[in-house]
Protein backbone atom coordinates (compact mmCIF):
# COMPACT_ATOMS: atom_id res chain seq x y z
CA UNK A 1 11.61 14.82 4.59
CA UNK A 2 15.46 14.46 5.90
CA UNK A 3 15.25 11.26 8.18
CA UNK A 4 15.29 12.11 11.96
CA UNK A 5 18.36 13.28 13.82
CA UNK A 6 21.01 10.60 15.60
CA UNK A 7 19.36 10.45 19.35
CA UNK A 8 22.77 11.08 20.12
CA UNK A 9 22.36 14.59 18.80
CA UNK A 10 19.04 15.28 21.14
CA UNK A 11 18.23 15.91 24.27
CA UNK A 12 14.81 14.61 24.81
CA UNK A 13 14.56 13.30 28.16
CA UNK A 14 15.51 17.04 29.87
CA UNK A 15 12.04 19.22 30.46
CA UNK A 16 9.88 17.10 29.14
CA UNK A 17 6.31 14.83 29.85
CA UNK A 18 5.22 12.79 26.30
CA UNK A 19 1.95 11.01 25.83
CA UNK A 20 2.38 7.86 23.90
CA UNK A 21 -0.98 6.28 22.39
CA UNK A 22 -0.98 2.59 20.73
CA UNK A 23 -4.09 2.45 18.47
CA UNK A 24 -5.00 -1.22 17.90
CA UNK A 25 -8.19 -2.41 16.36
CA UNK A 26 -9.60 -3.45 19.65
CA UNK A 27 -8.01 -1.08 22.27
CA UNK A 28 -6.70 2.37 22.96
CA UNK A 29 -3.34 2.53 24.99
CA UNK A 30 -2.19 5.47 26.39
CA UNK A 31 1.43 5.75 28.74
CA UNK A 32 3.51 9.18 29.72
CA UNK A 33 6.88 9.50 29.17
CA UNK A 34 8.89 11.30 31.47
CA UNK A 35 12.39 11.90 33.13
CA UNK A 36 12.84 8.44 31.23
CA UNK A 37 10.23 6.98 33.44
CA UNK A 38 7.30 5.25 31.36
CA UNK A 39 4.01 4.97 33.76
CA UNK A 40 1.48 1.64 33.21
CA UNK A 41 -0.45 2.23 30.24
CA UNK A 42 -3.99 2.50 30.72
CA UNK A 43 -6.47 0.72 28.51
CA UNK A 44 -9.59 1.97 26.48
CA UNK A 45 -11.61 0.26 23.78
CA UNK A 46 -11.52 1.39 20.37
CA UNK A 47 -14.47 2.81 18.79
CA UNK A 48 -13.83 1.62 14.98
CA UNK A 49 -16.89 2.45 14.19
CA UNK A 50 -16.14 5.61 12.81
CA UNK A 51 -13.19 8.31 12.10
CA UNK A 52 -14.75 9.99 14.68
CA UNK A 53 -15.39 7.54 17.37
CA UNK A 54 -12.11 6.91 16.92
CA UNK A 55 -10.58 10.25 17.44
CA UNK A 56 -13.16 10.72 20.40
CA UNK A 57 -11.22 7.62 22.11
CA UNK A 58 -7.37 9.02 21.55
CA UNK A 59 -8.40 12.54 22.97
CA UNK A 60 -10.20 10.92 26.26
CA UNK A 61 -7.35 8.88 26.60
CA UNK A 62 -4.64 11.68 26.16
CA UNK A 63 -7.14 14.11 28.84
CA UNK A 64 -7.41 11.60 31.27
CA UNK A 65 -3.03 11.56 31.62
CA UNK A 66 -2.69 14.66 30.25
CA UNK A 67 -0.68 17.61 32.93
CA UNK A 68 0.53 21.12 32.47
CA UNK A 69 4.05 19.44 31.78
CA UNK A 70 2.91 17.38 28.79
CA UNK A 71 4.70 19.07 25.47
CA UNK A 72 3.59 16.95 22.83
CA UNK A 73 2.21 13.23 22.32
CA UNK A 74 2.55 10.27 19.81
CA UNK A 75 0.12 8.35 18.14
CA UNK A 76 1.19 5.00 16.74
CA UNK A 77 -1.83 3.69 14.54
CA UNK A 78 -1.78 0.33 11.72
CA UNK A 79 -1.91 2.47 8.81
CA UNK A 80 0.00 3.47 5.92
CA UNK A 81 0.75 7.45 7.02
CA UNK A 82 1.99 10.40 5.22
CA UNK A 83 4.46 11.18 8.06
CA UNK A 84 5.60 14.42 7.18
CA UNK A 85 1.58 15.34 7.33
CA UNK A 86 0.08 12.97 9.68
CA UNK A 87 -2.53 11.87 6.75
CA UNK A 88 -3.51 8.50 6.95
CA UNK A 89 -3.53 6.79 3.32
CA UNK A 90 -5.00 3.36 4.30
CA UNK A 91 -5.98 1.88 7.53
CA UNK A 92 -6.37 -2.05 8.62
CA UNK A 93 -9.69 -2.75 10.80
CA UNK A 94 -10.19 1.57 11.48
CA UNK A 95 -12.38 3.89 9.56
CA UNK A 96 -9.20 6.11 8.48
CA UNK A 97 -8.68 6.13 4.74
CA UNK A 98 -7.23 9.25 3.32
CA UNK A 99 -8.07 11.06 7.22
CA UNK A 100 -6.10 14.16 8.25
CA UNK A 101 -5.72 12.63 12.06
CA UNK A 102 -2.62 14.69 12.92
CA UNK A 103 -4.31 17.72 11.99
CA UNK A 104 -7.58 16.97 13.58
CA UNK A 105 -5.89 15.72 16.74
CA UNK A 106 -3.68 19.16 17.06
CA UNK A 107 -7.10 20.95 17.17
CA UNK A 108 -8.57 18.99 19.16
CA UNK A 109 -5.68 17.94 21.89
CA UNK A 110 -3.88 21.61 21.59
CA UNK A 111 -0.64 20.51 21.11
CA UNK A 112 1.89 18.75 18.64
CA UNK A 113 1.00 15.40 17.87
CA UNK A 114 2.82 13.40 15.45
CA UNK A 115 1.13 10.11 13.99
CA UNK A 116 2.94 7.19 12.76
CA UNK A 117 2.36 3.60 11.79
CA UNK A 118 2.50 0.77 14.36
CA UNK A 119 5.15 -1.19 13.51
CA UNK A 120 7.70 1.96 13.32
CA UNK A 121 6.57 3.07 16.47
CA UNK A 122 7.32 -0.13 17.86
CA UNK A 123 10.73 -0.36 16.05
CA UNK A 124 11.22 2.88 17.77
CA UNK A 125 10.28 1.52 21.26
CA UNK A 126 12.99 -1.57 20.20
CA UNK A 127 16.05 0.71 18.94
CA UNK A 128 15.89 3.43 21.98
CA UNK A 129 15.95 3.89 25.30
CA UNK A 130 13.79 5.64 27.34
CA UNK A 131 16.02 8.83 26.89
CA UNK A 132 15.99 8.74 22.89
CA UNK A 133 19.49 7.16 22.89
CA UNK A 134 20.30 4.45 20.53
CA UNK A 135 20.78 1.06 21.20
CA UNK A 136 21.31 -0.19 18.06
CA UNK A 137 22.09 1.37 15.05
CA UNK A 138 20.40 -0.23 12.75
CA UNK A 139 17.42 -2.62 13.12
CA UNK A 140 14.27 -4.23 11.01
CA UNK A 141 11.34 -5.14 13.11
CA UNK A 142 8.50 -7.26 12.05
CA UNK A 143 4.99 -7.30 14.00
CA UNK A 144 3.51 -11.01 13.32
CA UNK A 145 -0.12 -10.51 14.56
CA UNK A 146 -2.97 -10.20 12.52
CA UNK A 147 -1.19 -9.10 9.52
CA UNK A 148 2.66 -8.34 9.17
CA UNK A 149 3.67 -5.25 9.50
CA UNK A 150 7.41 -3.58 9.74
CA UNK A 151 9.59 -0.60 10.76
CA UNK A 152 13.08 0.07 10.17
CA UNK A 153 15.94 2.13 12.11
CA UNK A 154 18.98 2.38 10.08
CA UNK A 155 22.27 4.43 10.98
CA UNK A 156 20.50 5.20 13.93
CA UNK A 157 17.35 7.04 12.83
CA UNK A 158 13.76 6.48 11.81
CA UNK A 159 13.58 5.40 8.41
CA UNK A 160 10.57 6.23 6.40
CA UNK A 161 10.93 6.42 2.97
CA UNK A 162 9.79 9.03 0.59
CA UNK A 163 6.39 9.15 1.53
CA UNK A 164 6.76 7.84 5.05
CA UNK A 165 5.28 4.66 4.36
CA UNK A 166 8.71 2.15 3.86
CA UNK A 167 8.93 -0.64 6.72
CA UNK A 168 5.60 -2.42 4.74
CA UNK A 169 7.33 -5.88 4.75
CA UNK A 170 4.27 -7.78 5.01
CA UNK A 171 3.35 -7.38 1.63
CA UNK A 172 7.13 -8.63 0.16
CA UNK A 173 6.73 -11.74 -2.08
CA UNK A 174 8.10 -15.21 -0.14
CA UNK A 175 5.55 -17.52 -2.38
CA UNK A 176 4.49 -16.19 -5.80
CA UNK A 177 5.20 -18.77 -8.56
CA UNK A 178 6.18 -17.76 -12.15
CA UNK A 179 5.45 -21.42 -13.51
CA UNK A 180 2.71 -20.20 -15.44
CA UNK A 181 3.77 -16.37 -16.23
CA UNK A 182 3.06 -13.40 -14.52
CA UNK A 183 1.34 -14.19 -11.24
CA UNK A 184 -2.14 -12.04 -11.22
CA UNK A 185 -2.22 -9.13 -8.61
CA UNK A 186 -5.45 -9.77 -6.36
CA UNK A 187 -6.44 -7.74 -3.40
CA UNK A 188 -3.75 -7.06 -0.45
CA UNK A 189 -2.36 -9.03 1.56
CA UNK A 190 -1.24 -10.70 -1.69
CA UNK A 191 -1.27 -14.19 -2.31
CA UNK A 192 2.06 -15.09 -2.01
CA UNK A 193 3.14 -12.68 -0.08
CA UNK A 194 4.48 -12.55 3.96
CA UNK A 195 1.68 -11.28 5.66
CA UNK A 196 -0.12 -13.78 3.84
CA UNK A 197 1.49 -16.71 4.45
CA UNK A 198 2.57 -15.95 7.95
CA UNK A 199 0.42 -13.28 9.64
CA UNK A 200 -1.83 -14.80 13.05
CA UNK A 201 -4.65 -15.41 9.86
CA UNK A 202 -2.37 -17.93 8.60
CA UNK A 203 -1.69 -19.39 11.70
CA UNK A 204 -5.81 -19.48 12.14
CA UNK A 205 -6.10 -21.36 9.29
CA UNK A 206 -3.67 -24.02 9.75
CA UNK A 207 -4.85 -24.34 13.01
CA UNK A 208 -8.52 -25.15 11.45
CA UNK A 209 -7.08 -27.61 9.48
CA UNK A 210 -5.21 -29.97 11.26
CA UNK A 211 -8.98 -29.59 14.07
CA UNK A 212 -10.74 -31.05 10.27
CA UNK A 213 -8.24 -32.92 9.60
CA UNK A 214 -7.09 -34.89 12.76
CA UNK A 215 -9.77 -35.78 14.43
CA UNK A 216 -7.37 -36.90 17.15
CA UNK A 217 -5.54 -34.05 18.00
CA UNK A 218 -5.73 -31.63 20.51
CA UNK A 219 -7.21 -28.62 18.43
CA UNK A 220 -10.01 -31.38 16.75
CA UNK A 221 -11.16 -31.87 21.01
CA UNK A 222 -11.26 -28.16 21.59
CA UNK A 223 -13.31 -27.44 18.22
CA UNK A 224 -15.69 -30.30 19.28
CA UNK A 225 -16.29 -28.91 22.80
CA UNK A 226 -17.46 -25.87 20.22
CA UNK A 227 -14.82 -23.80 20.55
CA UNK A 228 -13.42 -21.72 16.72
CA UNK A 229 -9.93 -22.96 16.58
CA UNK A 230 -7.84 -20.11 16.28
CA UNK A 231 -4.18 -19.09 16.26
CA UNK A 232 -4.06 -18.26 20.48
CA UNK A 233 -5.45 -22.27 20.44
CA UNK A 234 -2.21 -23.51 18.39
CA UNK A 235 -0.43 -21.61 20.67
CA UNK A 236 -1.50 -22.56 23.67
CA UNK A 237 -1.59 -26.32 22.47
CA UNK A 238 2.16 -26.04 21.30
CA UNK A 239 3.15 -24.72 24.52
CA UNK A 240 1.72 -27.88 26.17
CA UNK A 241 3.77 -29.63 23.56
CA UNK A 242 0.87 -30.86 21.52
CA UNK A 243 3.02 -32.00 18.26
CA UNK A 244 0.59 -30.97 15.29
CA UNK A 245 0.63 -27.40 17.19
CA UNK A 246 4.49 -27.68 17.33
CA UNK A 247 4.25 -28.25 13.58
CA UNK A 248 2.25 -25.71 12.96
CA UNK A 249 4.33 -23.19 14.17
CA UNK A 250 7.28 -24.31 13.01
CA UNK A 251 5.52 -24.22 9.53
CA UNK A 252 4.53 -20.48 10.07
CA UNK A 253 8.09 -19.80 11.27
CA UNK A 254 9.74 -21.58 8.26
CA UNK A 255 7.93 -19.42 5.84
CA UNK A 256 8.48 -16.09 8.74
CA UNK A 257 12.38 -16.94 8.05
CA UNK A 258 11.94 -16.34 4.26
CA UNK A 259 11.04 -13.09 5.40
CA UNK A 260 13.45 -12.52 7.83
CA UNK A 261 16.30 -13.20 5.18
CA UNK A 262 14.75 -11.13 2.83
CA UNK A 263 15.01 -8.17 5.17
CA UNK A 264 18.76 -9.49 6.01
CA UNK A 265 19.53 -9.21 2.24
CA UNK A 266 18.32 -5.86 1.74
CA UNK A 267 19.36 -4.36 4.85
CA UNK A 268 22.18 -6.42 6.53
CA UNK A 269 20.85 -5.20 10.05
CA UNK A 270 22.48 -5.23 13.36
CA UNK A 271 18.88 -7.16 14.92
CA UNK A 272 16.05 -8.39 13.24
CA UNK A 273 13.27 -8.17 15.65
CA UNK A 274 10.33 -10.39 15.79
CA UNK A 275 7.31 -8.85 17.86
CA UNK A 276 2.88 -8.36 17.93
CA UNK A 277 0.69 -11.20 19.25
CA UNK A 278 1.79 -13.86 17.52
CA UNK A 279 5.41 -13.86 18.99
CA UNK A 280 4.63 -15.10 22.14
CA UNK A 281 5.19 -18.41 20.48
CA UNK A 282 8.59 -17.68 21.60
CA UNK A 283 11.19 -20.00 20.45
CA UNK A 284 8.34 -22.40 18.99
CA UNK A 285 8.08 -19.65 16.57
CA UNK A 286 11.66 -18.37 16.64
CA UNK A 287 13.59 -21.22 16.28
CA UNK A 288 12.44 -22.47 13.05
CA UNK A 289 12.28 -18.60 11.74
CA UNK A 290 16.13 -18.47 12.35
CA UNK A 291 17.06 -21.88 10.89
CA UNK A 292 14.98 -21.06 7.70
CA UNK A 293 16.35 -17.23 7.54
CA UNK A 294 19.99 -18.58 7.87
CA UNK A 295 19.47 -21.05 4.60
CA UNK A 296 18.19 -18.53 2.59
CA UNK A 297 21.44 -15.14 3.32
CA UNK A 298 24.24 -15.79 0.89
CA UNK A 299 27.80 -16.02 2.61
CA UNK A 300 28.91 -12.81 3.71
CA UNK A 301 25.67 -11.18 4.87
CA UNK A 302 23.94 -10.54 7.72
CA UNK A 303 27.10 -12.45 9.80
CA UNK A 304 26.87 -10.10 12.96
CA UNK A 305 22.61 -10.23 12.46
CA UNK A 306 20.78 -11.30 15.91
CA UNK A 307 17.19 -12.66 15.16
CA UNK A 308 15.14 -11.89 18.27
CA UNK A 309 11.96 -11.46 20.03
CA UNK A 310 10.72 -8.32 21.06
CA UNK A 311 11.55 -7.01 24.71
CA UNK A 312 9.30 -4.86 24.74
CA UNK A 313 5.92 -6.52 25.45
CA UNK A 314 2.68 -4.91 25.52
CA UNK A 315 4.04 -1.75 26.37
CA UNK A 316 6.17 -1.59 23.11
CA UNK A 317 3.57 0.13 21.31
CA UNK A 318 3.03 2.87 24.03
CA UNK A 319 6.41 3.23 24.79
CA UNK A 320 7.27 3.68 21.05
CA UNK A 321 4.78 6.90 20.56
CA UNK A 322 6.13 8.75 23.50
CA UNK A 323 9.45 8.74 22.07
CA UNK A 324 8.08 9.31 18.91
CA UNK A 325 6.87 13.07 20.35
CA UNK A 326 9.47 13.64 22.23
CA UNK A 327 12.43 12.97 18.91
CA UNK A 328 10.46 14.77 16.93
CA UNK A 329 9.20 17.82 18.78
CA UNK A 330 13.06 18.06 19.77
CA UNK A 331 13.71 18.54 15.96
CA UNK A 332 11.26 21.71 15.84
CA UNK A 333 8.18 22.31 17.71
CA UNK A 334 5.41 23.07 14.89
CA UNK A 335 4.55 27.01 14.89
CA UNK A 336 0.77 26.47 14.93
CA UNK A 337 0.06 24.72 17.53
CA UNK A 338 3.13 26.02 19.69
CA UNK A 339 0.66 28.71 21.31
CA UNK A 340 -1.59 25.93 22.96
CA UNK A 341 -0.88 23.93 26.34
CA UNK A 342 -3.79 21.94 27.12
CA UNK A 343 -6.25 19.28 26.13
CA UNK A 344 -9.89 19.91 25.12
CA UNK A 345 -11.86 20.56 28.30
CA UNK A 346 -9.18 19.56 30.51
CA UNK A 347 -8.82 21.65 33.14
């Protein structure tokens, strides 16, 4: 598939209402685009329990925004996806391996929908404005939340890769040793590799070891009062300054910066963007992620790079999808679903 058209070539905020939806593994967000207006996303909770379920939730959510102006909506789920078909290869925490959801979604909603992972959706939300214009030309963005995921805007359009599934930067190498040989291949996230050194997992697990370990520390009094010491503890105890939290971020941003200047290498981007739940660190996280990032980017590369957070917020996701429809239905509005206008049962 040709990668999209410059934004500069489009016209996609004229006659137009997009739905964006932001599939996470806990909630259902679903926002209208229009006249370069977003509206406040309103929240549902996922049903993971099944394909189904699941597809049940997006097309309530779409109904219950959905207007005679809508022309097509976006769907931004944490899966590796077939872009050019919608089909979802692989899924984290949903019931979506190798599931047609673009096509089942067009029959159900009644008009174009176009599916795409998370973290491009998001790096679309990052590089655009709410009319489809760029703002940067070219761009990496990593979401640190769970896992690691990433999307990628180069020259000023969506790359995807041959298959639609490039921007997976989680599962680049920043630890695997050779002392011994070949390192063995295990399950994914591989050891070794970014999302599993420095996802919000990683960041759980260092925060249940200094609580074992340090039986003075702030986490240690929160785990005795009962309490599972997770990543959203370190955070919130770093933020009060609590040193071993302050370390622990900074050691999850150290090995987040050999990531970063991986992506620098390969790409030499205008912005690397840092977003998802764990970045609200802020600078506890970013600061150390930069310092690292810069030691490891040989003279000559990545000089005009900025290494930022995500402006985006919560309503990157949302945001993302609805300009996701409305740059891609302004390449070609698919023939067969072009003869419906409205949702399932909507009136």
């Amino acid at each position: 598939m040709p990668p999209a058209p410059l934004a500069s070539e489009l016209e996609v905020a004229e006659g137009g209402r997009f739905i964006g939806v932001d599939v996470g593994g806990t909630k259902v967000a679903v926002a209208t685009l229009e006249e370069e207006r977003l509206s406040e996303p309103t929240v549902r909770p996922t049903d993971s329990s099944s394909a189904d379920g699941l597809v049940d939730e997006i097309v309530a959510g779409v109904k219950s925004v959905n207007s005679p102006g809508t022309r097509a909506v976006g769907v931004g789920v944490p899966s590796i996806v077939e872009f050019d078909t919608g089909r979802v290869h692989s899924s984290v925490n949903l019931d979506l391996a190798d599931f047609d959801l673009r096509s089942v979604l067009e029959d159900r909603i009644g008009m174009p929908v176009f599916v795409d992972n998370d973290a491009t959706i998001a790096a679309i939300g990052e590089a655009f404005d709410d009319g489809g214009r760029p703002l940067v030309q070219n761009l990496v963005l990593l979401t640190v939340g769970t896992g690691v995921g990433g999307g990628l805007v180069l020259d000023g359009r969506v790359y995807r890769g041959s298959t639609g599934a490039a921007g997976e930067l989680g599962h680049t190498l920043i630890g695997a040793s050779f002392g011994e040989g070949r390192p063995t291949a295990g399950d994914f996230p591989q050891t070794g590799s970014l999302e599993a050194l420095a996802a919000g997992r990683a960041l759980d697990r260092l925060g249940a070891q200094i609580a074992g370990e340090r039986p003075d520390s702030a986490l240690a009094k929160m785990a005795a009062g009962g309490d599972r010491i997770d990543g959203h503890d370190v955070v919130r105890a770093a933020q009060q300054s609590d040193p071993d939290a302050v370390a622990a971020l900074r050691t999850l941003g150290e090995r987040l910066g050999v990531g970063i200047a991986n992506a620098i290498n390969t790409f030499d981007p205008d912005e690397v963007v840092i977003g998802g739940g764990v970045s609200v660190a802020g600078d506890l996280l970013l600061d150390p992620a930069r310092e690292t990032a810069r030691d490891f980017i040989p003279p000559g590369v990545g000089e005009r790079t900025e290494i930022r957070l995500a402006r985006q917020g919560r309503d990157a996701g949302v945001r993302g999808a609805a300009l996701l429809a409305a740059l891609e239905l302004a390449r070609g509005e698919p023939a067969s679903v072009a003869s419906h206008s409205e949702v399932e049962g909507a009136s």
